[in-house]
Protein backbone atom coordinates (compact mmCIF):
# COMPACT_ATOMS: atom_id res chain seq x y z
CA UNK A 1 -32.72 -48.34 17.10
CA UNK A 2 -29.71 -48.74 14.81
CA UNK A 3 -28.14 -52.07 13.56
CA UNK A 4 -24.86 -52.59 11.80
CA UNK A 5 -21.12 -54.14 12.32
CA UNK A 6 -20.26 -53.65 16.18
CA UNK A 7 -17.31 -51.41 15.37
CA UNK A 8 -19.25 -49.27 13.69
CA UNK A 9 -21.80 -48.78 16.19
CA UNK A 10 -19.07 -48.10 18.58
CA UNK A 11 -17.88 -45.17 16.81
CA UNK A 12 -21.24 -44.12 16.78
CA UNK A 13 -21.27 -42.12 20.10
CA UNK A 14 -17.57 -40.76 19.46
CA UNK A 15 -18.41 -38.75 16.10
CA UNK A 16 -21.53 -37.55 16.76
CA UNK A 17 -19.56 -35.72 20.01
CA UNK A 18 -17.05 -34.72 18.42
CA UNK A 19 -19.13 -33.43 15.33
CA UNK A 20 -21.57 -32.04 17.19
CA UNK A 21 -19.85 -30.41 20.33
CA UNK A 22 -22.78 -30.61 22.81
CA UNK A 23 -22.89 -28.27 26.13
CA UNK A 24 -22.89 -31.40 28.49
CA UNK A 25 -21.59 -34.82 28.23
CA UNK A 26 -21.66 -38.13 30.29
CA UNK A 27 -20.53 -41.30 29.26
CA UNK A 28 -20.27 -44.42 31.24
CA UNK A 29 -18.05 -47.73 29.78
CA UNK A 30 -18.94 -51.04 31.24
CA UNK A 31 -17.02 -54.45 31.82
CA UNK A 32 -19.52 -56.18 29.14
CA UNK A 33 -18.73 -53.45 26.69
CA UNK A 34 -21.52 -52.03 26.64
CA UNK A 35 -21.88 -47.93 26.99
CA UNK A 36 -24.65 -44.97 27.52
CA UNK A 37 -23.71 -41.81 26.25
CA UNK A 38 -25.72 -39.39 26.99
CA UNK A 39 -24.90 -35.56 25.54
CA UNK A 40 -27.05 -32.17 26.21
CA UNK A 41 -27.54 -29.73 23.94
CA UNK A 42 -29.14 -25.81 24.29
CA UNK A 43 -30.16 -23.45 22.26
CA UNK A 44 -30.89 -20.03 23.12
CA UNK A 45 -32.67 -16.73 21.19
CA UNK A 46 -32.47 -13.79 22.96
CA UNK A 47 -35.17 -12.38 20.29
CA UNK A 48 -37.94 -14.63 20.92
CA UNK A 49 -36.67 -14.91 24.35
CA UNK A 50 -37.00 -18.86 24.53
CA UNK A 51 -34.57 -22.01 25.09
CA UNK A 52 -34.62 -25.68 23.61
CA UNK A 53 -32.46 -28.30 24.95
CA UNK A 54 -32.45 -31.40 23.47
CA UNK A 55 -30.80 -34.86 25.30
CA UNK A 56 -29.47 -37.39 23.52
CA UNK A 57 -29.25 -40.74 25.03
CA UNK A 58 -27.31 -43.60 23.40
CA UNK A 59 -27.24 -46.99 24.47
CA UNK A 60 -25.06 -49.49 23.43
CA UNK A 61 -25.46 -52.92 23.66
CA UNK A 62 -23.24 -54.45 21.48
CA UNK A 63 -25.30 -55.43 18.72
CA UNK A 64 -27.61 -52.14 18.73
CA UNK A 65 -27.74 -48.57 19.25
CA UNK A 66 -30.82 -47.57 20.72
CA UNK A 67 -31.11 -43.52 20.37
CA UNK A 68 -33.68 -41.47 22.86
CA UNK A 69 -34.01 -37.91 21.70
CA UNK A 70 -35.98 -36.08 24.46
CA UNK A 71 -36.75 -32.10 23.86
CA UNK A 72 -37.75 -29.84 26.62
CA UNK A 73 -38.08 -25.90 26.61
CA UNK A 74 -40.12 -24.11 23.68
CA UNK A 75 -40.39 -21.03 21.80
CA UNK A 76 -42.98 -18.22 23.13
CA UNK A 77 -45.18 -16.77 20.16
CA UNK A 78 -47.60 -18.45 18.15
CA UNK A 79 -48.10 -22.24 18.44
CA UNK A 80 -44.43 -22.64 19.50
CA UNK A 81 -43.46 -21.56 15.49
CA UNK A 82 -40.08 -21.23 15.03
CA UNK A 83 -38.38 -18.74 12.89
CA UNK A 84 -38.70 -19.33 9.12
CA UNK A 85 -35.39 -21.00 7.78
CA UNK A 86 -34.70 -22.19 11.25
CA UNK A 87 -34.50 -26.36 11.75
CA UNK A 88 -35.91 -27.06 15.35
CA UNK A 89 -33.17 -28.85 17.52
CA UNK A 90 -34.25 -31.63 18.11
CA UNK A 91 -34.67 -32.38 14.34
CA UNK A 92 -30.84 -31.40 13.56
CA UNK A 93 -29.76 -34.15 16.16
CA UNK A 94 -32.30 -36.71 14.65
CA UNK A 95 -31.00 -35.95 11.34
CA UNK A 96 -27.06 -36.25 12.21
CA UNK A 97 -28.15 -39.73 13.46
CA UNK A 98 -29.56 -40.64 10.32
CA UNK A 99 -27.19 -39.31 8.04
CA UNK A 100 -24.50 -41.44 10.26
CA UNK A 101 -26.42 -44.37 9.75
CA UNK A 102 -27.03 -43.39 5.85
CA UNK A 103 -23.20 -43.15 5.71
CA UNK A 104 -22.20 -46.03 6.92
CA UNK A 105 -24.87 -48.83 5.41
CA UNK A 106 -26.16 -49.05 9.20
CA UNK A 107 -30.25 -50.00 9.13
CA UNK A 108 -31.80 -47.78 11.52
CA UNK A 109 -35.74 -48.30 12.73
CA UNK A 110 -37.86 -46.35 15.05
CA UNK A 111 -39.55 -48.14 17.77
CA UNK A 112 -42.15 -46.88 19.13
CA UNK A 113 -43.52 -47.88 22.89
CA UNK A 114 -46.79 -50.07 22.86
């Protein structure tokens, strides 16, 4: 979840696609202005001969971002490992939402399911 001025939040969704230029998006406005944004990203390596793709799902309400980052695929080879020097996809998105939030004085705080 992130918390901060509304504006901010709002802007949110818009840099993060345009900074981060995913394969897929879908975004839905709605009268209450509210929004989901939800953007698709793949990774491929012909070398290991493995894809990631990583959704990203944010929801706006208003008052709060809430941010879903949901990995599927996997690297073949031992325990999943990734190449050394390589940051695993799903991290890079986490991290671009944090360093937004870093950025821009916005509090951000993971929630996890009970």
């Amino acid at each position: 979840m992130v918390f901060g001025p509304s504006d901010t939040l709002e802007r949110m969704s818009k840099v993060i696609l345009e900074a981060s230029a995913p394969q897929y998006h879908y975004s839905v406005n709605n009268a209450d202005k509210t929004s989901v944004n939800i953007m698709v990203y793949e990774e491929h390596n012909k070398l290991m001969n493995s894809s990631i793709s990583v959704t990203l799902l944010l929801h706006y309400t208003g008052t709060s971002i809430r941010a879903d980052v949901i990995s599927t695929g996997g690297r073949m080879g031992f325990r999943g490992s990734n190449p050394e020097g390589e940051t695993p996809l799903n991290e890079a998105v986490t991290d671009y939402i944090l360093d937004y939030g870093k950025r821009f004085g916005l509090t951000v705080q993971d929630v996890s399911e009970k």
